[in-house]
Protein backbone atom coordinates (compact mmCIF):
# COMPACT_ATOMS: atom_id res chain seq x y z
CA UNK A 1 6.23 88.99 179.46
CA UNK A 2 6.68 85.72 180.91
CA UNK A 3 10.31 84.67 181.22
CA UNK A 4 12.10 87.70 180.81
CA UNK A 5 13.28 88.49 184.33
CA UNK A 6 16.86 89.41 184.99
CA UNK A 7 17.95 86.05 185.52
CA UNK A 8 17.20 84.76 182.40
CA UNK A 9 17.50 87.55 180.23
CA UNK A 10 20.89 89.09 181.63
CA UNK A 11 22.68 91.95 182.35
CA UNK A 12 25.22 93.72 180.75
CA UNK A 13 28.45 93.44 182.36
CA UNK A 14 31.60 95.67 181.62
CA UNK A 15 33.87 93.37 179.14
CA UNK A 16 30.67 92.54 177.05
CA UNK A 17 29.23 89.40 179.17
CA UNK A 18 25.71 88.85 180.40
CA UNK A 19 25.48 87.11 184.08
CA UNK A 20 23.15 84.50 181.95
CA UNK A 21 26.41 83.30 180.54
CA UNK A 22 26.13 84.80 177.40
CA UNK A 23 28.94 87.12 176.07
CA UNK A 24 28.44 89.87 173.41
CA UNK A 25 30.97 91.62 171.22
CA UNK A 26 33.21 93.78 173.86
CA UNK A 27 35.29 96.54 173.18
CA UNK A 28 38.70 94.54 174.60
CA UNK A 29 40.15 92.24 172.05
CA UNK A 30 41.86 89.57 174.40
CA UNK A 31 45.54 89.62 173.56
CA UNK A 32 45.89 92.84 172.34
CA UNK A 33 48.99 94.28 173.68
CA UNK A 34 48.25 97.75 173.12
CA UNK A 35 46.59 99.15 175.85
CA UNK A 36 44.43 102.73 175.56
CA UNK A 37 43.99 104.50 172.51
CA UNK A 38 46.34 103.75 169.43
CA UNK A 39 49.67 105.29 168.78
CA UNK A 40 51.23 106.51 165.92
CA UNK A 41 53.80 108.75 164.48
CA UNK A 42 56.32 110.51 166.99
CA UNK A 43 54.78 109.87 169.95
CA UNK A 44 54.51 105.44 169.23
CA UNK A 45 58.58 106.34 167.88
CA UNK A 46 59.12 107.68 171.18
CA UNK A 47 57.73 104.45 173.21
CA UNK A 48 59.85 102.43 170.97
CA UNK A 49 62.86 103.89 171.55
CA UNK A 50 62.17 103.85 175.28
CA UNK A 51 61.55 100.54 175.18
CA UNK A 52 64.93 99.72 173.48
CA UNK A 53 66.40 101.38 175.84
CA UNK A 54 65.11 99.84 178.29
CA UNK A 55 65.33 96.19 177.14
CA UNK A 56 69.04 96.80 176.27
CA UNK A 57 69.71 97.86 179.83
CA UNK A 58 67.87 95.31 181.30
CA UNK A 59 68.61 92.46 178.78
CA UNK A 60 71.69 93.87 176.53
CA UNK A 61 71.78 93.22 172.88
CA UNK A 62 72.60 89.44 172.40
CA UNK A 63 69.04 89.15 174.31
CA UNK A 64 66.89 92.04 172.95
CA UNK A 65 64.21 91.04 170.74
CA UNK A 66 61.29 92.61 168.56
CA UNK A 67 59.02 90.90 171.04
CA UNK A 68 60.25 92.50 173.90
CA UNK A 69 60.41 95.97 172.13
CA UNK A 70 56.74 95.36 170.95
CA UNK A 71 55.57 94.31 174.20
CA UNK A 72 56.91 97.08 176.39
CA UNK A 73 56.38 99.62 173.90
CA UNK A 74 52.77 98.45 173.66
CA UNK A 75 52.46 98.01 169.68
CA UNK A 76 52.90 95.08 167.44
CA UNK A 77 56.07 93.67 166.37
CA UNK A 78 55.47 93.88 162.34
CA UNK A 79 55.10 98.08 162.88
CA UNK A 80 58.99 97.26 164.03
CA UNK A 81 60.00 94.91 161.09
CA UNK A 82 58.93 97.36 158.78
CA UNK A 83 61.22 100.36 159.43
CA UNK A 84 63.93 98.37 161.32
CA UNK A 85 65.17 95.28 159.31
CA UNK A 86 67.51 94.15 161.67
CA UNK A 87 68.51 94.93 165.50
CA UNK A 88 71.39 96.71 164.55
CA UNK A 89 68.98 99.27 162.89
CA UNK A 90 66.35 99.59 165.35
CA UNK A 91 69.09 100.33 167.85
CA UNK A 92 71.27 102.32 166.23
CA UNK A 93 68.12 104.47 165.19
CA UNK A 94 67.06 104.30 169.09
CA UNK A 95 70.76 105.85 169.76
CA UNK A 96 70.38 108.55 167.04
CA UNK A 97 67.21 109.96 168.62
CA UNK A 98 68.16 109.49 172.17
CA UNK A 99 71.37 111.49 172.06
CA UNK A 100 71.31 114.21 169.29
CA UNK A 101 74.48 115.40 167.51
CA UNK A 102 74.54 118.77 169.30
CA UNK A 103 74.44 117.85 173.50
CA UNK A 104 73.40 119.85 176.36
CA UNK A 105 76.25 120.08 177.70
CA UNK A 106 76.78 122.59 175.02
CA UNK A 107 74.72 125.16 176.81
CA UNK A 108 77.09 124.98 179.98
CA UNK A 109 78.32 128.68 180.26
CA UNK A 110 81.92 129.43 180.00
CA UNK A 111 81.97 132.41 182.62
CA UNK A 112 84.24 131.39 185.14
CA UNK A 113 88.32 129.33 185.12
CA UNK A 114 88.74 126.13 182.76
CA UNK A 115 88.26 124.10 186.25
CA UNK A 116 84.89 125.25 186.37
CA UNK A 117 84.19 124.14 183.23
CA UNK A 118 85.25 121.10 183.21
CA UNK A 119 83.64 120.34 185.96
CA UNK A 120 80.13 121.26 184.63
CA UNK A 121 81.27 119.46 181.54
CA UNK A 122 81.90 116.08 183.10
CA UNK A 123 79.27 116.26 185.71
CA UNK A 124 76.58 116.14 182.57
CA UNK A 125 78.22 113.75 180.55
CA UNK A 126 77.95 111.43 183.52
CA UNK A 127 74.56 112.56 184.27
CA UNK A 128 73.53 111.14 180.79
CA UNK A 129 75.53 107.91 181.78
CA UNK A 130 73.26 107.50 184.74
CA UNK A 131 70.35 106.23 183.71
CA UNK A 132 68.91 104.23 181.07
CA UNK A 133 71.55 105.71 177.94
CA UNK A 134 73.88 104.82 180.02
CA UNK A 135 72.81 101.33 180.63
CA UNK A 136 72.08 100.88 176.79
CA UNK A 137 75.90 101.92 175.70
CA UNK A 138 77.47 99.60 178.36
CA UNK A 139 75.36 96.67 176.50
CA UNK A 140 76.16 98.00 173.14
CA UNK A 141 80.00 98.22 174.10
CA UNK A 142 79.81 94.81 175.45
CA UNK A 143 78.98 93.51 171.78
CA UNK A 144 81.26 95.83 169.90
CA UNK A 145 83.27 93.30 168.56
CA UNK A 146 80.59 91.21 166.88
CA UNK A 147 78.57 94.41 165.90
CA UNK A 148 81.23 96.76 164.64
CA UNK A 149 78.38 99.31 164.01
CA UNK A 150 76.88 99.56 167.28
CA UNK A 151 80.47 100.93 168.52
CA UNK A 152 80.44 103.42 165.73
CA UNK A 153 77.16 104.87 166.53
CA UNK A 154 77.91 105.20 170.06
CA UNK A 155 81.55 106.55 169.10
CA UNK A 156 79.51 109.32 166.60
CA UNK A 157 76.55 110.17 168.93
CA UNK A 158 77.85 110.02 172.63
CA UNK A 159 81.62 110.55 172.11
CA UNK A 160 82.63 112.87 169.33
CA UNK A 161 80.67 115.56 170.50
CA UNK A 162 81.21 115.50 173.89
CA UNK A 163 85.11 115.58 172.44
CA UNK A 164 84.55 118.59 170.76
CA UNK A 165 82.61 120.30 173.27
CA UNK A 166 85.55 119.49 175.71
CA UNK A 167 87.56 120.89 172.38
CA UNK A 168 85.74 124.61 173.07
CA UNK A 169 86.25 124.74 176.60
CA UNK A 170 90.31 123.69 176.56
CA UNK A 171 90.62 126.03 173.32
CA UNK A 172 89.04 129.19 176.14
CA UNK A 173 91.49 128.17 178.78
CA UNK A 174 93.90 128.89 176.29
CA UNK A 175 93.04 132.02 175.76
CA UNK A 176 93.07 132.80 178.93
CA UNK A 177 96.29 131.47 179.43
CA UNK A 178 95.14 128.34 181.85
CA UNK A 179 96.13 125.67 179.38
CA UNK A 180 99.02 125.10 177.06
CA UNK A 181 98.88 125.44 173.17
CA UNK A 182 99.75 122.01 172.96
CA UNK A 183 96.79 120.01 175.12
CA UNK A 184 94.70 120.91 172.00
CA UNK A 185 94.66 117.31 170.74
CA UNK A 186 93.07 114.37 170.24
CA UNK A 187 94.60 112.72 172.94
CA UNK A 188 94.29 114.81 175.91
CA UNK A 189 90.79 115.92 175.27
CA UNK A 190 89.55 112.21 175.07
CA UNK A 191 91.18 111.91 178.49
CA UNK A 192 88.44 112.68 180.45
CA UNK A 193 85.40 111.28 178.82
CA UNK A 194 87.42 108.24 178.35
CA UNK A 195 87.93 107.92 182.31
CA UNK A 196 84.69 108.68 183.06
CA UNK A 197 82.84 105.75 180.75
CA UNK A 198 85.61 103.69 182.21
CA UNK A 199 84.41 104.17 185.89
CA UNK A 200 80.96 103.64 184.68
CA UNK A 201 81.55 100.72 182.93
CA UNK A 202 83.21 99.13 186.16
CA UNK A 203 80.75 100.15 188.31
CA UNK A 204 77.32 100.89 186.18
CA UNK A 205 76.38 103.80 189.38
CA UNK A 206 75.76 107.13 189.33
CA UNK A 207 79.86 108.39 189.41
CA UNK A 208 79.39 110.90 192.54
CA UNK A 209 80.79 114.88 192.14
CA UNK A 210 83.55 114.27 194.41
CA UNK A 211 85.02 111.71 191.71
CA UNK A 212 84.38 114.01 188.93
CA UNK A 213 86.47 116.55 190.82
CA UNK A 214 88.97 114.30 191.52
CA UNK A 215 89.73 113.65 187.91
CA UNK A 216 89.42 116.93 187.28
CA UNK A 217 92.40 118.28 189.92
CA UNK A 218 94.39 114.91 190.13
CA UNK A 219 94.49 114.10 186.42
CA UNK A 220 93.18 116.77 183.84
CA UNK A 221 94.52 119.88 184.87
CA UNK A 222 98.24 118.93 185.87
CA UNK A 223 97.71 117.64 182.46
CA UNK A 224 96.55 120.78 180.76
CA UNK A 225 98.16 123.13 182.80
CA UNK A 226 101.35 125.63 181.11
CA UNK A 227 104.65 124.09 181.09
């Protein structure tokens, strides 16, 4: 028929738009900040809490917003509002989820000397630090004193059991006859952890093996060892 050539007619171009200038309903919303096929349940929980993570390391908590979450985590901000009222809940949910109650470490055999342990011990707890946990607690640490809660979650889900995994292995050497009776305390067992998020803190690095043996032989077992 006269006047339908390509030219004047179009043809379809990805996106929707004719090369006549017209433009057709296309699949891509402009916008949208969800990009492929639509999330839900565990697997958009997971993004979200990898993209707190993130955004705390990055930005730490005074600066971390649902906007930033959303945006990284490639989902709308009112999905967050609705489960997580506040920051404070969105990250202490994050931290709840990122580091269970019961830790790897757990799974470290006790087959050899209470050095050996510890060692194995402290190397994973600092392998958790190095990364992006690690760069969320420093942040969350940092605004402790304004947001009491953040320190508690980090003091129930990274510290406490990492105490009373250190508990098990100090409560073997004992039975072996490598530590004294008395080490089994509070005190001393939060010795080590407490150095190590220290050095990470000052330095936010990976803290090296050598170091972790250092701490080990300089400072934890002169400490533990039998009077």
């Amino acid at each position: 028929m006269p006047g339908t050539t390509a030219a004047s007619a179009g043809t379809v171009r990805a996106g929707g738009v004719r090369t006549g200038g017209v433009r057709t309903e296309g699949p891509v919303a402009c916008g949208d900040r969800r990009r492929g096929p639509r999330r839900r349940g565990e697997v958009l929980e997971r993004a979200i809490f990898d993209a707190v993570l993130a955004e705390l390391g990055e930005h730490g908590f005074a600066r971390l917003t649902y906007d930033g979450v959303a945006a990284r985590a490639g989902t709308g901000k009112s999905s967050l509002y609705r489960r997580w009222p506040t920051k404070a809940d969105l990250v202490v949910d994050t931290l709840r989820h990122a580091l269970p109650p019961t830790p790897a470490e757990a799974a470290t055999p006790r087959i050899r000397n209470v050095r050996a342990d510890l060692r194995a011990v402290l190397r994973r707890m600092a392998g958790t630090l190095d990364g992006p946990i690690g760069a969320a607690i420093a942040s969350l640490i940092a605004s402790s004193r304004e947001h009491p809660e953040l320190l508690a979650a980090v003091r129930q889900r990274v510290i406490e059991p990492r105490r009373a995994l250190l508990l098990e292995v100090l409560a073997a050497g004992v039975e072996r006859g490598e530590v004294r009776p008395d080490a089994l305390n509070a005190d001393v067992v939060a010795v080590g952890p407490t150095l190590l998020l220290h050095r990470y803190l000052e330095t936010r690095t990976r803290i090296p093996d050598d170091a972790i043996d250092a701490l080990v032989d300089n400072v934890l077992l002169p400490l533990l060892a039998p009077r």
